[in-house]
N, C-alpha and C. Protein backbone atom coordinates (compact mmCIF):
# COMPACT_ATOMS: atom_id res chain seq x y z
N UNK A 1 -28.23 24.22 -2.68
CA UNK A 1 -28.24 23.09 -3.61
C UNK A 1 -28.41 21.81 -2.81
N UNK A 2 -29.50 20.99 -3.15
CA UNK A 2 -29.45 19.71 -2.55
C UNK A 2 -28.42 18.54 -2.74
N UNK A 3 -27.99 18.32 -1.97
CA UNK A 3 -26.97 17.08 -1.81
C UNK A 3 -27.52 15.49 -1.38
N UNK A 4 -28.82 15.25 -2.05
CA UNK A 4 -29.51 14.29 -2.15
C UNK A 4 -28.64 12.54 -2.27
N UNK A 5 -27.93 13.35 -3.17
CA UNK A 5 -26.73 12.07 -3.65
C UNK A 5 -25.29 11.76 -3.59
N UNK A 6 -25.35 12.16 -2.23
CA UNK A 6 -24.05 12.58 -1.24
C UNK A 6 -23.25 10.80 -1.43
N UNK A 7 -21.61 11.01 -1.56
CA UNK A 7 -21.09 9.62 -1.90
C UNK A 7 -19.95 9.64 -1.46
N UNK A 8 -19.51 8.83 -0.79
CA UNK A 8 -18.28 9.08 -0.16
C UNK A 8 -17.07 9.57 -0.58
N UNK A 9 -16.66 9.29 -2.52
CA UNK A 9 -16.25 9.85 -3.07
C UNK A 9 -16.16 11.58 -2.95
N UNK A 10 -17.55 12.15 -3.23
CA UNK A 10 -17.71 13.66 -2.99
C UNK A 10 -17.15 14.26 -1.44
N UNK A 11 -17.51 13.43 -0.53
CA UNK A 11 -17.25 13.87 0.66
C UNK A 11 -15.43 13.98 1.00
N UNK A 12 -15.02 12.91 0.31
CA UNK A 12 -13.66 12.82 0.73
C UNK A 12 -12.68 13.67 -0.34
N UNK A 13 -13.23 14.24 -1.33
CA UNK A 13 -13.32 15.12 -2.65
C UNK A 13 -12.99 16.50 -1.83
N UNK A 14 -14.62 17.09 -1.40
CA UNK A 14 -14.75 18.40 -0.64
C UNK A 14 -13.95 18.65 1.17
N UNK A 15 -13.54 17.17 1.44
CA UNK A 15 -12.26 17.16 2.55
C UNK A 15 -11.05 17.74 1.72
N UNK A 16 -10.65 17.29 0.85
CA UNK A 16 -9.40 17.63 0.22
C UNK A 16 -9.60 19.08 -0.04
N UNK A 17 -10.46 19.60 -0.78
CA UNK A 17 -10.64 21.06 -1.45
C UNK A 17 -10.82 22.30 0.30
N UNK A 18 -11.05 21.24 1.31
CA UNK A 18 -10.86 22.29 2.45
C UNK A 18 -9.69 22.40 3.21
N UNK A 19 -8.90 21.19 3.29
CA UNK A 19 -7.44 21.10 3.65
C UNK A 19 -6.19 22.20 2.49
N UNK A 20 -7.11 21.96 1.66
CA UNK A 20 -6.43 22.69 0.54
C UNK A 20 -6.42 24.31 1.00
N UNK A 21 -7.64 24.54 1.20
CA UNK A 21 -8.32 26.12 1.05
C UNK A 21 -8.36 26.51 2.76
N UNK A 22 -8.57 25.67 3.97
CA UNK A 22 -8.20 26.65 5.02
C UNK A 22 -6.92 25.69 5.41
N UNK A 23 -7.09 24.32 5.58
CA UNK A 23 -5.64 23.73 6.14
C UNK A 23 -5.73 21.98 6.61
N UNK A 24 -5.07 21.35 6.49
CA UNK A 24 -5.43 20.08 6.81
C UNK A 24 -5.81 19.99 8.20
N UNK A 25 -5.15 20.68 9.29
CA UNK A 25 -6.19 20.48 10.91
C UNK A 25 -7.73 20.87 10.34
N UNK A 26 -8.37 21.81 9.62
CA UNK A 26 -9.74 22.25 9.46
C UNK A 26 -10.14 21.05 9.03
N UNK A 27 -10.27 20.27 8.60
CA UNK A 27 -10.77 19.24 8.17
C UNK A 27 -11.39 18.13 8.92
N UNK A 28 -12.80 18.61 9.48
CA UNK A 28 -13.29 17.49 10.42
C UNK A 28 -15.05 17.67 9.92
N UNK A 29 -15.56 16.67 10.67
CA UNK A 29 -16.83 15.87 9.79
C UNK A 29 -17.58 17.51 9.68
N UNK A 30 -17.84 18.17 10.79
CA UNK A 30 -18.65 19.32 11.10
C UNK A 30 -18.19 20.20 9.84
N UNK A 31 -16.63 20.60 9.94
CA UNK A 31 -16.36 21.19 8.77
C UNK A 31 -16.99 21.06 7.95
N UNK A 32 -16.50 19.47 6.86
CA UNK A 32 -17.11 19.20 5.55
C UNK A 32 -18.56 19.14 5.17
N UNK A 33 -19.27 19.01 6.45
CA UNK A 33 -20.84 19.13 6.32
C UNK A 33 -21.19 20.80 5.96
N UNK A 34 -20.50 21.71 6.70
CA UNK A 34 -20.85 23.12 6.83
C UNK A 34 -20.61 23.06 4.91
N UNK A 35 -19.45 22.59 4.67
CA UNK A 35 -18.99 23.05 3.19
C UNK A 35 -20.32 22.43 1.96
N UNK A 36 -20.24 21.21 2.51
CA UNK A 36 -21.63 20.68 1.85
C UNK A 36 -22.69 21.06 1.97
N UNK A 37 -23.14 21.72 2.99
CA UNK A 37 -24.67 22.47 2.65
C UNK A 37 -25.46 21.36 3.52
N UNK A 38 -24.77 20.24 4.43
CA UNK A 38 -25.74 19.27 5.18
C UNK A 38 -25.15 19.19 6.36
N UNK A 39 -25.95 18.80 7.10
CA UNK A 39 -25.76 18.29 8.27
C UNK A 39 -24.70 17.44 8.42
N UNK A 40 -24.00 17.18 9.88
CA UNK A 40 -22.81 16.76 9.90
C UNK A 40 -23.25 14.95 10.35
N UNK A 41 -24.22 14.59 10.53
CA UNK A 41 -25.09 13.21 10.74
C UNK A 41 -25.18 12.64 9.00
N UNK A 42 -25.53 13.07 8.28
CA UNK A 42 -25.28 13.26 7.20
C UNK A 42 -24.30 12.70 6.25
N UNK A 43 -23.08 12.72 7.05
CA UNK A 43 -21.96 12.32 6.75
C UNK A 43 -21.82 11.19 6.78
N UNK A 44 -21.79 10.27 8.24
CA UNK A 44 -21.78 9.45 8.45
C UNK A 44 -22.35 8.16 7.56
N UNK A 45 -22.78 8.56 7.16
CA UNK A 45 -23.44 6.99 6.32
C UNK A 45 -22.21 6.75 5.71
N UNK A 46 -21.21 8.15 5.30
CA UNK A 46 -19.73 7.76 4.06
C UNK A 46 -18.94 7.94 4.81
N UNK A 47 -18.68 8.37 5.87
CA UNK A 47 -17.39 8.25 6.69
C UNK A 47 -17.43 7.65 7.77
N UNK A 48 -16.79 6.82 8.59
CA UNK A 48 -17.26 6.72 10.20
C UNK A 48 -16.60 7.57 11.11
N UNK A 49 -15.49 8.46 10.52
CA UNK A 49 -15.68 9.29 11.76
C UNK A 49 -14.34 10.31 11.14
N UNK A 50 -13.73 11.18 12.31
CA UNK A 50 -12.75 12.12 11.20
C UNK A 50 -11.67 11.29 10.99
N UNK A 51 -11.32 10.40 11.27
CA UNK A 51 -9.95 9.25 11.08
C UNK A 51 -10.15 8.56 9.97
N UNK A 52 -11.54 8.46 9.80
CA UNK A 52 -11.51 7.87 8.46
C UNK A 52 -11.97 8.86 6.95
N UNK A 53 -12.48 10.10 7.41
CA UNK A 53 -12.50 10.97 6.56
C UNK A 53 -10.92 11.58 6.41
N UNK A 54 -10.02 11.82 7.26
CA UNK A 54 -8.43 12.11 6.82
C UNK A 54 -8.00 10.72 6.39
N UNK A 55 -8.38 9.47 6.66
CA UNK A 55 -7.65 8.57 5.72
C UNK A 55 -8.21 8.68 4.04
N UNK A 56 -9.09 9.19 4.18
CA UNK A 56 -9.38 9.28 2.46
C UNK A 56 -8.90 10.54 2.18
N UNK A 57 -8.64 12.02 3.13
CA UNK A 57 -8.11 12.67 1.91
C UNK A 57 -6.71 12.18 1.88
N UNK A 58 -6.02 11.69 2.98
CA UNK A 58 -4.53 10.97 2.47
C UNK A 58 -4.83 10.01 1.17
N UNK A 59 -5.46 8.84 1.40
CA UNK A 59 -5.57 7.65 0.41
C UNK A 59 -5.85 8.65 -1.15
N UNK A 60 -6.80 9.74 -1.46
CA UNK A 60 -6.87 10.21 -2.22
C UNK A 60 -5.77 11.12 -2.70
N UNK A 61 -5.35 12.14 -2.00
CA UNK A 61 -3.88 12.65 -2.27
C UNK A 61 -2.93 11.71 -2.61
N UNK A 62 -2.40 10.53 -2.42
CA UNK A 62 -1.68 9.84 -3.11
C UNK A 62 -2.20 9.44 -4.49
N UNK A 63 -3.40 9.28 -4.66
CA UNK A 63 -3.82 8.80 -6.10
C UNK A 63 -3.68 10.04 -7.24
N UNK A 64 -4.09 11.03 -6.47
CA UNK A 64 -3.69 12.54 -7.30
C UNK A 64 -1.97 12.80 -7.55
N UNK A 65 -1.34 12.33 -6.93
CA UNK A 65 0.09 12.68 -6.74
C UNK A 65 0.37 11.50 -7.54
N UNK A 66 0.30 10.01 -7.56
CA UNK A 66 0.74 8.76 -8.41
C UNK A 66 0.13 9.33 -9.93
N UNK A 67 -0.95 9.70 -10.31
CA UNK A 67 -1.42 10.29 -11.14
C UNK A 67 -0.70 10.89 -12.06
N UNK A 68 0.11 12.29 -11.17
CA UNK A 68 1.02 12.90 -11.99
C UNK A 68 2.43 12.62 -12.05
N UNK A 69 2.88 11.97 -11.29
CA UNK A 69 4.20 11.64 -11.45
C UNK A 69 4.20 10.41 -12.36
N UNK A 70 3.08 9.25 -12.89
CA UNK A 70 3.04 8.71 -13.25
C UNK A 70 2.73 9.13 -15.40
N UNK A 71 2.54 10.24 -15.40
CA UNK A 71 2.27 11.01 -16.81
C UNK A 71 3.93 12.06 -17.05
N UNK A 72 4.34 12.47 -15.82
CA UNK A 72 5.61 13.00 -15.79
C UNK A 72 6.80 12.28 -15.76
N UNK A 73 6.79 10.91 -15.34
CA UNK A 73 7.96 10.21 -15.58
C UNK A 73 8.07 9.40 -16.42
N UNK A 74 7.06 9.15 -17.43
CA UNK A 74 6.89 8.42 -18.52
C UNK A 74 8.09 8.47 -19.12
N UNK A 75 8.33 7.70 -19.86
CA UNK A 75 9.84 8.12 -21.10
C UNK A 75 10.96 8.33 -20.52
N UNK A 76 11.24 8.40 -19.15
CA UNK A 76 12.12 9.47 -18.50
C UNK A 76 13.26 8.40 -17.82
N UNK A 77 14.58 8.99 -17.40
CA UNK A 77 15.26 8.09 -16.83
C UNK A 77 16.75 9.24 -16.18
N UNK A 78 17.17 8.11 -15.28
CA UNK A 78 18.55 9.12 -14.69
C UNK A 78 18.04 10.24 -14.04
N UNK A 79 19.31 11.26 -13.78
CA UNK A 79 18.50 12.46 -13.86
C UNK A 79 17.04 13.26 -13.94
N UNK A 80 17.16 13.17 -15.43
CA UNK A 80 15.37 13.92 -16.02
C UNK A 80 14.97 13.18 -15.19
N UNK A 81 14.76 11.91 -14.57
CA UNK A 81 13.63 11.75 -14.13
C UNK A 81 13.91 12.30 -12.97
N UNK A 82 14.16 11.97 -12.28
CA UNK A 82 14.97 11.97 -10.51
C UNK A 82 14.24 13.26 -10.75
N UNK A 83 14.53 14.43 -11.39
CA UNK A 83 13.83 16.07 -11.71
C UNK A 83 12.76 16.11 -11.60
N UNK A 84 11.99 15.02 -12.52
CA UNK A 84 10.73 15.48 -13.04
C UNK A 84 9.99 14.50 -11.31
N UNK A 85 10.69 13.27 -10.61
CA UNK A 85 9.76 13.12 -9.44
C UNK A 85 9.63 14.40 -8.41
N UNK A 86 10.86 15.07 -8.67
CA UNK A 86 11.10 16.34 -7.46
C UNK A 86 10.12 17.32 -7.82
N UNK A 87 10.84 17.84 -8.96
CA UNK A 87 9.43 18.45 -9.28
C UNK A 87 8.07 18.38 -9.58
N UNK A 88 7.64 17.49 -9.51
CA UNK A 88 5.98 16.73 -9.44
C UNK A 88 5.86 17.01 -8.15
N UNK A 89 6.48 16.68 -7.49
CA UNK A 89 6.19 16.99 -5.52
C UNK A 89 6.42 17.96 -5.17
N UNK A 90 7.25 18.87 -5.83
CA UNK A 90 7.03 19.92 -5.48
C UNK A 90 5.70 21.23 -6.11
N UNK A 91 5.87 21.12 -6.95
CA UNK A 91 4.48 21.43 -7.81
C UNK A 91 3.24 21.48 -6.88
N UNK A 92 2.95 20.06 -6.59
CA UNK A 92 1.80 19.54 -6.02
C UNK A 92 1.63 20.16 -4.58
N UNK A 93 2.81 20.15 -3.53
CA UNK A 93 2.61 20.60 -2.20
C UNK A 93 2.67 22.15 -2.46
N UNK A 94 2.73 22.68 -3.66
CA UNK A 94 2.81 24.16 -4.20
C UNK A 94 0.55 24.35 -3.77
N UNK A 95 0.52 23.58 -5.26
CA UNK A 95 -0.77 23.43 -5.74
C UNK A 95 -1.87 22.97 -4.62
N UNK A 96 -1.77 22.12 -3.81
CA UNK A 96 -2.88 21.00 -2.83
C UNK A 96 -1.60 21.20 -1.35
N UNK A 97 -1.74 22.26 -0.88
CA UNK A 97 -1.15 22.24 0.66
C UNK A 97 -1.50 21.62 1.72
N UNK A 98 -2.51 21.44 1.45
CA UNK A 98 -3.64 20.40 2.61
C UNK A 98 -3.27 18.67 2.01
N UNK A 99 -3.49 18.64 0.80
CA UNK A 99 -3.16 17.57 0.97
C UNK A 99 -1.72 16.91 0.72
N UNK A 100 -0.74 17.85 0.80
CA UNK A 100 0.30 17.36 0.87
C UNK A 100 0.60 17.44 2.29
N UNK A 101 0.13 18.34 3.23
CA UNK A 101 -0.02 17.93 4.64
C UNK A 101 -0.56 16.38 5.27
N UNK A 102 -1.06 15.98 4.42
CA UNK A 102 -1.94 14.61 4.52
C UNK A 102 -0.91 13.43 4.05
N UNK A 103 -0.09 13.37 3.11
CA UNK A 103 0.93 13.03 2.87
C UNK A 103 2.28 12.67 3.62
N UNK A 104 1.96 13.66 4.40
CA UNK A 104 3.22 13.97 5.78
C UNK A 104 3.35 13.16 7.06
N UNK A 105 1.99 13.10 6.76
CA UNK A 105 1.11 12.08 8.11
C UNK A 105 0.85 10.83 7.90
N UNK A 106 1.51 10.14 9.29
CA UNK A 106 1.54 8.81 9.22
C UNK A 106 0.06 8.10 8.59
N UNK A 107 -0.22 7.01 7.59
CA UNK A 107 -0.89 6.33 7.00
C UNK A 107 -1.79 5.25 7.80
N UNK A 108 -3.04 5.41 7.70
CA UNK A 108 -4.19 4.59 8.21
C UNK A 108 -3.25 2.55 7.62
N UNK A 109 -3.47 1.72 8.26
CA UNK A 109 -2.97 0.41 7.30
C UNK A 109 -3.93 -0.01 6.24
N UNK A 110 -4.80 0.62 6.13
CA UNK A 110 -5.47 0.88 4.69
C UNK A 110 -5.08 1.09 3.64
N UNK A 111 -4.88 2.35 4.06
CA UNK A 111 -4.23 3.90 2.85
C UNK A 111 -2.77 3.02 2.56
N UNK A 112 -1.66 2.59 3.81
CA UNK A 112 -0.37 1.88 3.46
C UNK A 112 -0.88 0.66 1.90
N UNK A 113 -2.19 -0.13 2.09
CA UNK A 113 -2.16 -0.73 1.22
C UNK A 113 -2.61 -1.03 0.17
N UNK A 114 -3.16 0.06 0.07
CA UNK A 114 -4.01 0.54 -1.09
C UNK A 114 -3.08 1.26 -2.40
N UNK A 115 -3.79 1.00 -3.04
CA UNK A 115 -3.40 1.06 -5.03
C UNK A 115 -2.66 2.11 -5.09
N UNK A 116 -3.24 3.43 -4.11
CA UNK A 116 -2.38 4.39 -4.64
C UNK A 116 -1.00 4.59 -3.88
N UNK A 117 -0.99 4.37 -3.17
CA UNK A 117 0.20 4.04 -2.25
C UNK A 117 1.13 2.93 -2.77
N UNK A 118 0.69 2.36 -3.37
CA UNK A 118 1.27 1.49 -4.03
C UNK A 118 1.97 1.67 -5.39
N UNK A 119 1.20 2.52 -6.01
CA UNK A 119 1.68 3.48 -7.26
C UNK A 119 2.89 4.40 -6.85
N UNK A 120 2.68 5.11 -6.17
CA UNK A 120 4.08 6.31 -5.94
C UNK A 120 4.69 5.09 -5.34
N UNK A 121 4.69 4.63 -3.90
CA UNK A 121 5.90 3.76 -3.89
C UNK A 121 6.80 3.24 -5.55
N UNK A 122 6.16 2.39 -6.09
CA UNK A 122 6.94 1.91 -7.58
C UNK A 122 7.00 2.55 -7.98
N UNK A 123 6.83 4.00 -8.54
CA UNK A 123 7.02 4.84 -9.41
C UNK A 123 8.68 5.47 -8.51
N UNK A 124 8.49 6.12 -7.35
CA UNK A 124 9.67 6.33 -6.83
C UNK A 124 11.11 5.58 -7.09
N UNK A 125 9.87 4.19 -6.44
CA UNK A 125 11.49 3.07 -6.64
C UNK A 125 11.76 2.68 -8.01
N UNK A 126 10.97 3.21 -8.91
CA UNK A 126 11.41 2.94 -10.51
C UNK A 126 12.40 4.10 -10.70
N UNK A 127 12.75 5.13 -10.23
CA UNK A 127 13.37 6.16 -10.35
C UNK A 127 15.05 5.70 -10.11
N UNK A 128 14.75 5.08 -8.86
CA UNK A 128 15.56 5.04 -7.75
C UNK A 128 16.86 3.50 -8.64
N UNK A 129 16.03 2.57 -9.11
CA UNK A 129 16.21 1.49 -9.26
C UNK A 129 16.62 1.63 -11.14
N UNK A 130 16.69 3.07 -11.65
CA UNK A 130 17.44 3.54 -12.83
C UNK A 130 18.49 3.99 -12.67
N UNK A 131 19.53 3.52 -11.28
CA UNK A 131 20.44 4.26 -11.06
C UNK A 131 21.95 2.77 -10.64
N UNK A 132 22.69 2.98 -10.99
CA UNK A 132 23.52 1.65 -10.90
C UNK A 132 23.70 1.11 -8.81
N UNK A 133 22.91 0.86 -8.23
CA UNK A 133 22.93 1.20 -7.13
C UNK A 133 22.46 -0.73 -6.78
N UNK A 134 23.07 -1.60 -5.73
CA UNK A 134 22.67 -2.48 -5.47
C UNK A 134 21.36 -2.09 -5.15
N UNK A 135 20.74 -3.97 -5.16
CA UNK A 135 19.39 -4.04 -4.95
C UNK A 135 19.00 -3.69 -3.30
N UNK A 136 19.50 -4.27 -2.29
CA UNK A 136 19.88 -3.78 -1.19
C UNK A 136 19.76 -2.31 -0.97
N UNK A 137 20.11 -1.47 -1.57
CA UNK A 137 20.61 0.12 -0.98
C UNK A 137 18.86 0.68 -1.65
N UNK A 138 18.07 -0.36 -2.41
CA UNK A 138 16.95 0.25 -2.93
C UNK A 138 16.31 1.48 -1.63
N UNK A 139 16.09 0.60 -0.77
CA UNK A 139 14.93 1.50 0.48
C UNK A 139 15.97 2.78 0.89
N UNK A 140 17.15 2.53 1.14
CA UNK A 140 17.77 3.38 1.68
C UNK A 140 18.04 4.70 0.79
N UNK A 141 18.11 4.20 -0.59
CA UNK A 141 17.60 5.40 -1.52
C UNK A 141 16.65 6.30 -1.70
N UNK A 142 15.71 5.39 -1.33
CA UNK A 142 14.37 5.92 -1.68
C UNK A 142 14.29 6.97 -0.40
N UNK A 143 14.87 6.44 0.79
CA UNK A 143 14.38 7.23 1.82
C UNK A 143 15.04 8.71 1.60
N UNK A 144 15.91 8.54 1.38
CA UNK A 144 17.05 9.88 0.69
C UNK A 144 16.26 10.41 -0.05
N UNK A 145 15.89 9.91 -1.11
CA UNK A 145 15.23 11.14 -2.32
C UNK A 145 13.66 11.79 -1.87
N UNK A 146 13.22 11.14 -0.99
CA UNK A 146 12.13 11.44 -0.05
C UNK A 146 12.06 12.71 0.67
N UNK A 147 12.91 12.02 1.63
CA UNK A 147 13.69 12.80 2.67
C UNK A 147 14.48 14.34 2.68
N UNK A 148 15.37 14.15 1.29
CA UNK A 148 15.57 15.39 0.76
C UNK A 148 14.33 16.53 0.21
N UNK A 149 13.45 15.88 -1.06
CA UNK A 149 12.23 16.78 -1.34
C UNK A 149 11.43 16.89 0.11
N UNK A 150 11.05 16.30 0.90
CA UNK A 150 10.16 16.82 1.77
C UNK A 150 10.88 17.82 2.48
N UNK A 151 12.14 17.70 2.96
CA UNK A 151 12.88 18.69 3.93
C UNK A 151 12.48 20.09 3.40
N UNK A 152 12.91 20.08 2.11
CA UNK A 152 13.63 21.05 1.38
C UNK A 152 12.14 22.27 0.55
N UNK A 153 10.78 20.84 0.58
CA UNK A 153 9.49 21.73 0.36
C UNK A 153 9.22 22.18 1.32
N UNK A 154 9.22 21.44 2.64
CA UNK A 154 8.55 21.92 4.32
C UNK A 154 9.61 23.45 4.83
N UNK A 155 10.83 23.53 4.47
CA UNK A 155 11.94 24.20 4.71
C UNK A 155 11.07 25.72 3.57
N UNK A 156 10.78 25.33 2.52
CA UNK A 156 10.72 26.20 1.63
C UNK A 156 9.54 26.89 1.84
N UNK A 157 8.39 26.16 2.80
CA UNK A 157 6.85 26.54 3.17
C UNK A 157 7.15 27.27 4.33
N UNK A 158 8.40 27.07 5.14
CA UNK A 158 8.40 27.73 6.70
C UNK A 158 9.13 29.37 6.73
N UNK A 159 8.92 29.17 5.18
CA UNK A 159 9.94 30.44 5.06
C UNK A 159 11.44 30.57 5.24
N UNK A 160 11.86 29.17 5.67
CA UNK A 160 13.55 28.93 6.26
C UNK A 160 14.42 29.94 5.51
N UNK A 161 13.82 29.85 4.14
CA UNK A 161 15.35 30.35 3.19
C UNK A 161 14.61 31.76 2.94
N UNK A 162 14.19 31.77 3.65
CA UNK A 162 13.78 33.43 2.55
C UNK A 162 14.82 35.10 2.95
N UNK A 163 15.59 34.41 4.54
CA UNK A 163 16.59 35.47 4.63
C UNK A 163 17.71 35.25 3.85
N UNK A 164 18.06 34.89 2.63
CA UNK A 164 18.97 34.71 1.92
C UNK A 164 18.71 35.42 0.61
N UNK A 165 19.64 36.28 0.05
CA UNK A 165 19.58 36.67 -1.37
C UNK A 165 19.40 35.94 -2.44
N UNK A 166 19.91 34.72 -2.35
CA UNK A 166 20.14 33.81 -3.56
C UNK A 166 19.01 33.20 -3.50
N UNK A 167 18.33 32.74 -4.65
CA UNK A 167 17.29 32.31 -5.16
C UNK A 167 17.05 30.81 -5.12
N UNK A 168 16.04 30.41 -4.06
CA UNK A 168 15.68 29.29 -4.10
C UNK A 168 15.78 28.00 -5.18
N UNK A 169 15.00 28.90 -6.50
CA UNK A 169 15.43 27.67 -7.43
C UNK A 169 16.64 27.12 -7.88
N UNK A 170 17.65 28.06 -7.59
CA UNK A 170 19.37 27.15 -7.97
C UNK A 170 19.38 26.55 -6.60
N UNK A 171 18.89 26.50 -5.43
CA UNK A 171 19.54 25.68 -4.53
C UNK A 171 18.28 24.40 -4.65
N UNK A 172 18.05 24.42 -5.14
CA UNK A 172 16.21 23.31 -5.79
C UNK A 172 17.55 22.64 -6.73
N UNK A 173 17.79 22.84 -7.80
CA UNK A 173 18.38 22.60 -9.03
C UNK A 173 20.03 21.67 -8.56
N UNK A 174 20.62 22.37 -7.13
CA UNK A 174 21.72 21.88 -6.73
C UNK A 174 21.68 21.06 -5.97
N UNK A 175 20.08 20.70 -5.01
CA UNK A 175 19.72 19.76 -4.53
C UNK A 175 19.29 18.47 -5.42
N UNK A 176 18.93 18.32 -6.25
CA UNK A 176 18.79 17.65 -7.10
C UNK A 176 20.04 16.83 -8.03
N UNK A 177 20.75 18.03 -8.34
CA UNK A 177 21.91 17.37 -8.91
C UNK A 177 22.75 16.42 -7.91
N UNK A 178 23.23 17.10 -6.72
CA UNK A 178 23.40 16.42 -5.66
C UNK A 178 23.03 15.10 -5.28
N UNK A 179 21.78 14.46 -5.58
CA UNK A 179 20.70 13.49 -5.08
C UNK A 179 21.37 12.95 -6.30
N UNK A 180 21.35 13.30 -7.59
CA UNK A 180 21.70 12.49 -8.59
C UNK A 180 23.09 12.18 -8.83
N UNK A 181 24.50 12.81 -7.59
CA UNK A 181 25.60 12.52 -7.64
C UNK A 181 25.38 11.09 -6.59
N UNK A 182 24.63 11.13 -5.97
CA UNK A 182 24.89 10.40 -4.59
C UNK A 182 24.34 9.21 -5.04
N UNK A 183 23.25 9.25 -6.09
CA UNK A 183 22.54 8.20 -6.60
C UNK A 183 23.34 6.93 -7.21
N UNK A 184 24.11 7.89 -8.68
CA UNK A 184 25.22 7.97 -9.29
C UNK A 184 26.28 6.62 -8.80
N UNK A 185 26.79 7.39 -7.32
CA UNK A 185 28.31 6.76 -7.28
C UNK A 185 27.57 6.02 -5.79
N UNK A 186 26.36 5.50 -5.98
CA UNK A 186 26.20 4.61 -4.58
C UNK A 186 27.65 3.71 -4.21
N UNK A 187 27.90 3.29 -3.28
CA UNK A 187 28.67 1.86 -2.49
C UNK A 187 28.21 0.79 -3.48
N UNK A 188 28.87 -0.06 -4.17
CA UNK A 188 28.21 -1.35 -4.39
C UNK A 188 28.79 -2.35 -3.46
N UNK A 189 28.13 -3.43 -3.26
CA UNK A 189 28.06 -4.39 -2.36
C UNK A 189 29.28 -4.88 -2.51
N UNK A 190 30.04 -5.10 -1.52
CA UNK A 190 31.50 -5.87 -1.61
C UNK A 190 31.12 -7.43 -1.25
N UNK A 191 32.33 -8.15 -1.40
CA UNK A 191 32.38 -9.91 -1.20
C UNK A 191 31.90 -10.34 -0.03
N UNK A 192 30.97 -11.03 0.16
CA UNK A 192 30.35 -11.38 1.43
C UNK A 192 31.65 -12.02 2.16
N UNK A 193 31.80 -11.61 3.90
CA UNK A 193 32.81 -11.85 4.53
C UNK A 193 32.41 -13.29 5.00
């Protein structure tokens, strides 16, 4: 099939669908050309090089991920939501492994300031900032509810828990509740000394 009308969009599209399908290291210009059916010169007119073809499937994996957490947390508050961000991320690094590998990895200062990055940030801290918690403790929250889902998906991808009888999803379900005790009964700010 000719790829006459090759666009940087498509290219950074068929990066994602190969991080996905062999792994986010596979993902370099030669790769995505082999997948496209063109030459890896080819490329270049839409990428300048593989740093900037992994900054678009990162920059793009966040817009796919703000996407759905942004249709899943609609209406939502407390808890349900705090749930429905965990489980959106988890879902997703289920669904797009490559590009939740891309996710993991430190951000081009592009990708940091770009729309979609900008979306999950506020959507998170809208989560975070439904919880009686000074304005202050915002980041330090956020890093927690982060911090916990990534551990606990990367933990769950390495196979960590799988020598255990008990079933992942109640310790998913108790991690969560947990996050929403801690959320809950934050420190509030005492009298400036």
């Amino acid at each position: 099939m000719p790829r006459a009308h090759l666009t940087a969009a498509a290219v950074i599209h068929e990066a994602m669908l190969l991080a996905d399908r062999e792994s986010y290291d596979a993902v370099t210009v030669s790769a995505v050309a082999r997948s496209l059916g063109v030459r890896p010169a080819s490329l270049y007119a839409h990428v300048r090089d593989r740093d900037a073809l992994l900054a678009g499937v990162h920059q793009s994996a966040l817009g796919e991920l703000g996407s759905r957490l942004a249709t899943e947390l609609a209406g939502r508050s407390g808890r349900d939501a705090l749930a429905a961000l965990a489980d959106t991320h988890r879902r997703f690094a289920t669904e797009h492994p490559g590009a939740w590998t891309a996710l993991q990895r430190p951000s081009s200062e592009a990708t940091a300031r770009s729309s979609e990055a900008a979306l999950v940030a506020a959507l998170i801290s809208g989560v975070v900032r439904g919880y009686p918690l000074p304005a202050s403790a915002v980041v330090d929250a956020v890093r927690l509810v982060s911090a916990t889902i990534t551990g606990f998906v990367a933990l769950t991808d390495a196979k960590a828990f799988a020598h255990r009888p008990q079933d992942v999803g109640s310790s998913w379900a108790a991690a969560i509740d947990a996050l929403d005790r801690a959320l809950s009964t934050w420190p509030q700010e005492g009298p400036s000394a």
